[in-house]
C-alpha atoms as a PDB file:
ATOM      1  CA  UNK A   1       0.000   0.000   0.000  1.00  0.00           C
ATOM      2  CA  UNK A   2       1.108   3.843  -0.169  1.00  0.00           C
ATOM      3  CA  UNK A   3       3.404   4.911   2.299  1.00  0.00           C
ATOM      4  CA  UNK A   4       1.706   8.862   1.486  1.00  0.00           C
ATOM      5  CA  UNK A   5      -1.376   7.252   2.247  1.00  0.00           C
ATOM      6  CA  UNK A   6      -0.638   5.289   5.338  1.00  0.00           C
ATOM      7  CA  UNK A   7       1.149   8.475   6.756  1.00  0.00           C
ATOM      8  CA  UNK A   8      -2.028  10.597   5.942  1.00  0.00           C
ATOM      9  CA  UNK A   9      -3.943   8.413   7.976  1.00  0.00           C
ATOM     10  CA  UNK A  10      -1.586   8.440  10.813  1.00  0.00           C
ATOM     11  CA  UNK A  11      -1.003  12.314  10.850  1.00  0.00           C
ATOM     12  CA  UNK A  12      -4.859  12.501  10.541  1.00  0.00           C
ATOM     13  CA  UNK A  13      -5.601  10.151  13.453  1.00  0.00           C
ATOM     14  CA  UNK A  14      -7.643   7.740  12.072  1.00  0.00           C
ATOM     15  CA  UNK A  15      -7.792   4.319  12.842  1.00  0.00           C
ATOM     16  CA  UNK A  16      -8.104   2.315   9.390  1.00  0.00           C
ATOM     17  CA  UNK A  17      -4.922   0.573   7.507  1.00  0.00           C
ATOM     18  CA  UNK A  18      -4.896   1.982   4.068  1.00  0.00           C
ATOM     19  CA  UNK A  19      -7.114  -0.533   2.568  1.00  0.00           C
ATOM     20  CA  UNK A  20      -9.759  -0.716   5.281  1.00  0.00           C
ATOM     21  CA  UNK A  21      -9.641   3.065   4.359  1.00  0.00           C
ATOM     22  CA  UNK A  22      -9.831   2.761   0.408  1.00  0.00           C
ATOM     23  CA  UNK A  23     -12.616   0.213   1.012  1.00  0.00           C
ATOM     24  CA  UNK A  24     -14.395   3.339   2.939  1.00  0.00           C
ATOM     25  CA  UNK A  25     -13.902   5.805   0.315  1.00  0.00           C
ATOM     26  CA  UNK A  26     -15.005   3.093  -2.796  1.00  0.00           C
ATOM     27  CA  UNK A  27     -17.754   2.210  -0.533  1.00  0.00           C
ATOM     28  CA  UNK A  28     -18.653   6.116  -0.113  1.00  0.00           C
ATOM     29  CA  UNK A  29     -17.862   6.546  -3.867  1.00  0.00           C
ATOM     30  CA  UNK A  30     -20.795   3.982  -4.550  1.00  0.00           C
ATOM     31  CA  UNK A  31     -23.448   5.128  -2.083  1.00  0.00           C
ATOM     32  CA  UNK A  32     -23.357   8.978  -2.877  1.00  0.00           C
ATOM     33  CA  UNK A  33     -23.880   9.215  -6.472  1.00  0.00           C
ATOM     34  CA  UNK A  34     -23.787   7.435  -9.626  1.00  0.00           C
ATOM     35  CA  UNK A  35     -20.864   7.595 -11.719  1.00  0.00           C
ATOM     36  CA  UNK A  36     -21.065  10.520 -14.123  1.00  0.00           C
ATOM     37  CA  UNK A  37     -24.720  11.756 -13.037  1.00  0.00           C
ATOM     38  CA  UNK A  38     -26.148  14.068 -15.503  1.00  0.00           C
ATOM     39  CA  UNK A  39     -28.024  17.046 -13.676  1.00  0.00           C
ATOM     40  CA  UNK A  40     -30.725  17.450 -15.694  1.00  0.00           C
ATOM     41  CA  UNK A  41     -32.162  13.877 -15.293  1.00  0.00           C
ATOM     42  CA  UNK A  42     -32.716  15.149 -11.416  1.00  0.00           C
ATOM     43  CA  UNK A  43     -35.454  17.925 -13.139  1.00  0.00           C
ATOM     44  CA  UNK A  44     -38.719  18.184 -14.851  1.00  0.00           C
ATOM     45  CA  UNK A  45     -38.329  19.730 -18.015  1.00  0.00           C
ATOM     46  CA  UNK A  46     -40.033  22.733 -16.877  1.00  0.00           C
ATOM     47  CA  UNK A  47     -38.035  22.983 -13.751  1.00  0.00           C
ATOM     48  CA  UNK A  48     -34.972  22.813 -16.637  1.00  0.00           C
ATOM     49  CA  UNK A  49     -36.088  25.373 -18.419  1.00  0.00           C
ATOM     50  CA  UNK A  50     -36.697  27.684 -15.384  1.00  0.00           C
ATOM     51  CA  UNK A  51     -32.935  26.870 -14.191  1.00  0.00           C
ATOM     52  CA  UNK A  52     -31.727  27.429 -17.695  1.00  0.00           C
ATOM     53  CA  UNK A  53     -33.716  30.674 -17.805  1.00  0.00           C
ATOM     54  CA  UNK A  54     -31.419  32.249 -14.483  1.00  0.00           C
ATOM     55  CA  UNK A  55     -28.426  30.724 -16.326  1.00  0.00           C
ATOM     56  CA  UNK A  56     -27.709  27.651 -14.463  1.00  0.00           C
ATOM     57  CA  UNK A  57     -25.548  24.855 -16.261  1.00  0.00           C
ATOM     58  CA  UNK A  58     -27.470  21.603 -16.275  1.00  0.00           C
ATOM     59  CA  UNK A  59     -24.830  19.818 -18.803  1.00  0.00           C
ATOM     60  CA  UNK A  60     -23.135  17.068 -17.527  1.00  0.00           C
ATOM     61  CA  UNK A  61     -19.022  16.952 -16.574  1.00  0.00           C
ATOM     62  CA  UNK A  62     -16.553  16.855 -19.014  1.00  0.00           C
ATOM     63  CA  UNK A  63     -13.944  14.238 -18.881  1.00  0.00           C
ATOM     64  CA  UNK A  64     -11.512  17.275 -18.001  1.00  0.00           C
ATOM     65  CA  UNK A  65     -13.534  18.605 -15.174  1.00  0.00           C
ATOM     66  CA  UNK A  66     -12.569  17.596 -11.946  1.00  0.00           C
ATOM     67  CA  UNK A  67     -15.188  15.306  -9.892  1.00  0.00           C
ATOM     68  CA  UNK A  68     -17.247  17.321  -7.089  1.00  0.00           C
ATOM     69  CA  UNK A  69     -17.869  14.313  -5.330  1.00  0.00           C
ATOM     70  CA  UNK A  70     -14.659  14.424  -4.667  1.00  0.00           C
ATOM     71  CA  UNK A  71     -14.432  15.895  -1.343  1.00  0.00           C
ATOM     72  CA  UNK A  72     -17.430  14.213  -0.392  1.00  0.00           C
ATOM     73  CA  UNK A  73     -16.422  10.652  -0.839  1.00  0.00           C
ATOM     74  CA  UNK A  74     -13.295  11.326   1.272  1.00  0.00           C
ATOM     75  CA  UNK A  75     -15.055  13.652   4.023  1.00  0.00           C
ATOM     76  CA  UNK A  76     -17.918  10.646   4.230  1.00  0.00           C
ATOM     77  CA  UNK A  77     -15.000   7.736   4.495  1.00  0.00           C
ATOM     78  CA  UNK A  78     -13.220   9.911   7.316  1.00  0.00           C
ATOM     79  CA  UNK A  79     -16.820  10.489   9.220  1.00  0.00           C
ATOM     80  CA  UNK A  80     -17.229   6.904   8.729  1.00  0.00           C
ATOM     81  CA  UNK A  81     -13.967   5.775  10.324  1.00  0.00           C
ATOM     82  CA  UNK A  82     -14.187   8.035  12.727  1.00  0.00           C
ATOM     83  CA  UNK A  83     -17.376   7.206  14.201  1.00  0.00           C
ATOM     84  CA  UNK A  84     -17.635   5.040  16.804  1.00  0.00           C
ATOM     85  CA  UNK A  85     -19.950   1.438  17.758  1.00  0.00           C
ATOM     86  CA  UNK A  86     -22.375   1.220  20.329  1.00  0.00           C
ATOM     87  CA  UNK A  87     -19.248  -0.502  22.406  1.00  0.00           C
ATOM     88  CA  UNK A  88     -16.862   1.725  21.537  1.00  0.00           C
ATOM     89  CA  UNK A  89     -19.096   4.908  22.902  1.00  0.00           C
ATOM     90  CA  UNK A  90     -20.297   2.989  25.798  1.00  0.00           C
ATOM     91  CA  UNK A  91     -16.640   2.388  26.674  1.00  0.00           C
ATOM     92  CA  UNK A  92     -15.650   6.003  26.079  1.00  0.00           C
ATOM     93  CA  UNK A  93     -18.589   6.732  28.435  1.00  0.00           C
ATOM     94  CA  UNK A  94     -18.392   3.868  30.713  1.00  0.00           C
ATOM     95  CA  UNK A  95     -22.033   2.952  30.751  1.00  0.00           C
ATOM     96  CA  UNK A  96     -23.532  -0.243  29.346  1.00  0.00           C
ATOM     97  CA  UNK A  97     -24.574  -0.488  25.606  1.00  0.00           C
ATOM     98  CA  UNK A  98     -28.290  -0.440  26.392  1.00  0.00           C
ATOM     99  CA  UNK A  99     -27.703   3.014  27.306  1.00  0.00           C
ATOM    100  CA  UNK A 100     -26.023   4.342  24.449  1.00  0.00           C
ATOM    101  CA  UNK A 101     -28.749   2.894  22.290  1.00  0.00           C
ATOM    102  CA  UNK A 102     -31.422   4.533  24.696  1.00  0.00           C
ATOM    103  CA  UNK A 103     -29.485   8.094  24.671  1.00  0.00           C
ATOM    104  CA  UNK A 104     -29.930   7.319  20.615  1.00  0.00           C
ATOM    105  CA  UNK A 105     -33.460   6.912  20.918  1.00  0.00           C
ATOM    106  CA  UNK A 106     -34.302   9.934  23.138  1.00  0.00           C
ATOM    107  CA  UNK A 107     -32.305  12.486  20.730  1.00  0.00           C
ATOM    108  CA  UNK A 108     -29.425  12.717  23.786  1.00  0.00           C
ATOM    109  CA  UNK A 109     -26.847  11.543  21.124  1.00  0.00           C
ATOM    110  CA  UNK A 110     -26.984  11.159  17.383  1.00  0.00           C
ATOM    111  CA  UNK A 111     -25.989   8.441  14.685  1.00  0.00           C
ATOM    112  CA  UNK A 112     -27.036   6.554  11.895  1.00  0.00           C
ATOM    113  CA  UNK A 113     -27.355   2.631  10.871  1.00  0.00           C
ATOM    114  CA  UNK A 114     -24.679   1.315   8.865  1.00  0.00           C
ATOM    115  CA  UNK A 115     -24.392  -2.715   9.688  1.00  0.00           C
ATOM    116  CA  UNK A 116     -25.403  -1.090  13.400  1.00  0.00           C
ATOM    117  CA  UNK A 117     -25.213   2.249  14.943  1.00  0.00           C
ATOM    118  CA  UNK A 118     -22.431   4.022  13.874  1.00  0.00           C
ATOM    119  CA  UNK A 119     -22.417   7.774  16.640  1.00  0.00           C
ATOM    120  CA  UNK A 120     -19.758  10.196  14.928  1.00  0.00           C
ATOM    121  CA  UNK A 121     -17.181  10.805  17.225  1.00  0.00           C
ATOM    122  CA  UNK A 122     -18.150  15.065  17.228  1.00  0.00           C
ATOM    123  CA  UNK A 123     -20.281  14.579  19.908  1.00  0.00           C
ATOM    124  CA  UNK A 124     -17.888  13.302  22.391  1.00  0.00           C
ATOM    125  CA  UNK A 125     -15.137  14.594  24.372  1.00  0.00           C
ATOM    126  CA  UNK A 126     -12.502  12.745  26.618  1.00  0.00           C
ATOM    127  CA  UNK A 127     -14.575  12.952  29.754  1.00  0.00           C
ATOM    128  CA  UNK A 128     -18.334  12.577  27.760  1.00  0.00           C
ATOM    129  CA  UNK A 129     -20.353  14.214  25.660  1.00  0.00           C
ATOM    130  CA  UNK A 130     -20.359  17.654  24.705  1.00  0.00           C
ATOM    131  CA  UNK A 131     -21.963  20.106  27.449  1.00  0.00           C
ATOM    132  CA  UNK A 132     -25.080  21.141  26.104  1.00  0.00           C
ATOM    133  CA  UNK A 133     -25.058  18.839  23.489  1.00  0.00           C
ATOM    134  CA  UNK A 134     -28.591  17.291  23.822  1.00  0.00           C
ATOM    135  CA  UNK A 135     -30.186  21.002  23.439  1.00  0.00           C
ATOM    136  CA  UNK A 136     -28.168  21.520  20.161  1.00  0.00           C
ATOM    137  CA  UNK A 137     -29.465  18.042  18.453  1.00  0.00           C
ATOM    138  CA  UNK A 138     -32.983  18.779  19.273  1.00  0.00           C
ATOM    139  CA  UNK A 139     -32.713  21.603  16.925  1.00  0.00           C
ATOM    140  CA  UNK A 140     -30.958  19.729  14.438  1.00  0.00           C
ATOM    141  CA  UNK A 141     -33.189  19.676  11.158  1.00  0.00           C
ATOM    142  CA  UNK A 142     -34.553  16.110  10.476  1.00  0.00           C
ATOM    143  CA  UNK A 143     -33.712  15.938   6.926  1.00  0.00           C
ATOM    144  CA  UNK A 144     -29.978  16.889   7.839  1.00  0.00           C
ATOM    145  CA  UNK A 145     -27.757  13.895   6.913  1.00  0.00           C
ATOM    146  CA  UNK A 146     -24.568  13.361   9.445  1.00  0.00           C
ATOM    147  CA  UNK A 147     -21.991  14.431   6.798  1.00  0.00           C
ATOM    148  CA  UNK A 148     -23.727  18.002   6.653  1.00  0.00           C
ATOM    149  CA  UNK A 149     -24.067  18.123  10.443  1.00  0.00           C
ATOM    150  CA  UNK A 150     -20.487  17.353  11.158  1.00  0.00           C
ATOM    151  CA  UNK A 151     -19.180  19.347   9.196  1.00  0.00           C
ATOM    152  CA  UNK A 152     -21.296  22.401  10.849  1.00  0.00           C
ATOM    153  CA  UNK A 153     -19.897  20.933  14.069  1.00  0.00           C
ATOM    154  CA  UNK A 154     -16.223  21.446  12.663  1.00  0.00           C
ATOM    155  CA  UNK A 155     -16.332  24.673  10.636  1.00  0.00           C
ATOM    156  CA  UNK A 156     -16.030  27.976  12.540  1.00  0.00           C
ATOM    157  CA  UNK A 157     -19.393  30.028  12.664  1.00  0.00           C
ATOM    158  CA  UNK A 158     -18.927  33.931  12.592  1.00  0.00           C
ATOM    159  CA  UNK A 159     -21.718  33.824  14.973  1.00  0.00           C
ATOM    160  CA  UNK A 160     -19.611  31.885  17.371  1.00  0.00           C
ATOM    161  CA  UNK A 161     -16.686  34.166  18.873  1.00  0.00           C
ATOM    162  CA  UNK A 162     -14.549  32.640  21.550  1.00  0.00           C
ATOM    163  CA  UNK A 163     -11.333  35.237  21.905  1.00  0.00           C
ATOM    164  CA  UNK A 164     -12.290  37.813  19.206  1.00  0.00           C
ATOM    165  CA  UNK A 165     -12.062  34.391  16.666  1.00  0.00           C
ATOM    166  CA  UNK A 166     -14.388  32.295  15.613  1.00  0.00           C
ATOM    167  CA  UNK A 167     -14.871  29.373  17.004  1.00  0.00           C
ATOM    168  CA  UNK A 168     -16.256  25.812  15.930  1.00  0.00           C
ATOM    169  CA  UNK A 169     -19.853  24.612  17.313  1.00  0.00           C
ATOM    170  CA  UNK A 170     -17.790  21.914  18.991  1.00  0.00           C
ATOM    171  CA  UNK A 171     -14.813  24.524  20.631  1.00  0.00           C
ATOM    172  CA  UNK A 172     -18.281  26.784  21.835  1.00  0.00           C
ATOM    173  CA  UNK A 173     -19.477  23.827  23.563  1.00  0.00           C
ATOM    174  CA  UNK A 174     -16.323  22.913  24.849  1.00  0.00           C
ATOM    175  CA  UNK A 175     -15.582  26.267  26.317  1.00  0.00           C
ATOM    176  CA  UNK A 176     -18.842  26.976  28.377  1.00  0.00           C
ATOM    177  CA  UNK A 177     -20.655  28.688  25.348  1.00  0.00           C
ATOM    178  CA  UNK A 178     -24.957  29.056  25.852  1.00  0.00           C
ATOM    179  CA  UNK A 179     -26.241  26.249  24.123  1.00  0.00           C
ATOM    180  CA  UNK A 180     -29.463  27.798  23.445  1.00  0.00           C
ATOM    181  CA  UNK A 181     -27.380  30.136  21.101  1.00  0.00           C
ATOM    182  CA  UNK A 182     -25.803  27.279  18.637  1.00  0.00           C
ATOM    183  CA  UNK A 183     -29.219  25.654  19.111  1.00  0.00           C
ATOM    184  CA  UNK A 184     -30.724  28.641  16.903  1.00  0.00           C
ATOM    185  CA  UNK A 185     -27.956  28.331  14.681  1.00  0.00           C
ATOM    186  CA  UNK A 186     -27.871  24.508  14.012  1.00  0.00           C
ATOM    187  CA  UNK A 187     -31.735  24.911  13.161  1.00  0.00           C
ATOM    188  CA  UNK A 188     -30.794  27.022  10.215  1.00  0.00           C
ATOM    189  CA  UNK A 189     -29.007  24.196   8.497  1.00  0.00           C
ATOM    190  CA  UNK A 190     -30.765  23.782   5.133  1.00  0.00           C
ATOM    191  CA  UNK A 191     -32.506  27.137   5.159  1.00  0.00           C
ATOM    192  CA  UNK A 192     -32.061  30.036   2.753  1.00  0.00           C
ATOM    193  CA  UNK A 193     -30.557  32.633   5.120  1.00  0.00           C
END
């Protein structure tokens, strides 16, 4: 396997060989999209011509372009690694695996089914969970997928200032931050501002 690869994974922290990790991202590759999807085929033809009409592109990618999905193959195979089992969070916890799938259940921590529940490792921190974390997912849009709410969790928010910077959902939580204020701004997430 390659050495650049292997050391990517080790500077990054994450916890696959370099073909448990390829596997993720073909895996990813295959879930997320076809191969070569043509946009329009996602449209009506009168929802193409009103696209068309305010100048949007619906042709599909030329050889030469580079792929969009891209980015999200890879960010999906590192979410994927990262996340942890039902086991693995109870450990990190130290509470029994019943309880990790009841916190599931209530909304107290968040995950998805992939051959079992797979809870992306975000949400934790060495001693737990995030403070505050169960008021932020209950204003988590349902029809967010975990790729788009991680990486809200990672990204700096302007609206988020710790220091005169700003700071990640995740570093707000982390240093004593209200909340009720990321709350408001994690139920944004698929809105038009």
């Amino acid at each position: 396997m390659s050495p650049a690869l292997e050391n990517v994974l080790a500077k990054a922290g994450l916890k696959a060989d370099a073909n448990e990790f390829l596997t993720l991202v073909e895996d990813a590759a295959r879930r997320l999209s076809p191969p070569n999807p043509d946009p329009s085929h996602y449209f009506s033809p009168d929802q193409r011509a009103a696209l068309a009409d305010v100048g949007l592109d619906l042709s599909p990618r030329h050889e030469d372009e580079p792929d969009f999905r891209a980015r999200t193959v890879a960010a999906h195979a590192v979410l994927a690694d990262s996340a942890l089992n039902v086991l693995e969070a109870a450990q990190a916890l130290g509470v029994d695996d019943s309880r990790i799938r009841h916190r599931l259940k209530e909304g107290r921590l968040t995950g998805w089914k992939d051959q079992g529940w797979r809870l992306p490792s975000w949400q934790f921190n060495g001693a737990g969970v995030l403070p505050g974390l169960e008021v932020v997912l209950r204003a988590v849009p349902e029809d967010q997928p975990a790729l788009v709410v991680a990486a809200f969790m990672n990204t700096p928010q302007a609206d988020l200032v710790i220091s005169d910077r700003p700071a990640t959902p995740r570093q707000w939580l982390l240093s004593g931050g209200d909340p009720e204020v990321l709350a408001r701004l994690v139920a944004t997430l698929g809105s038009p501002f």
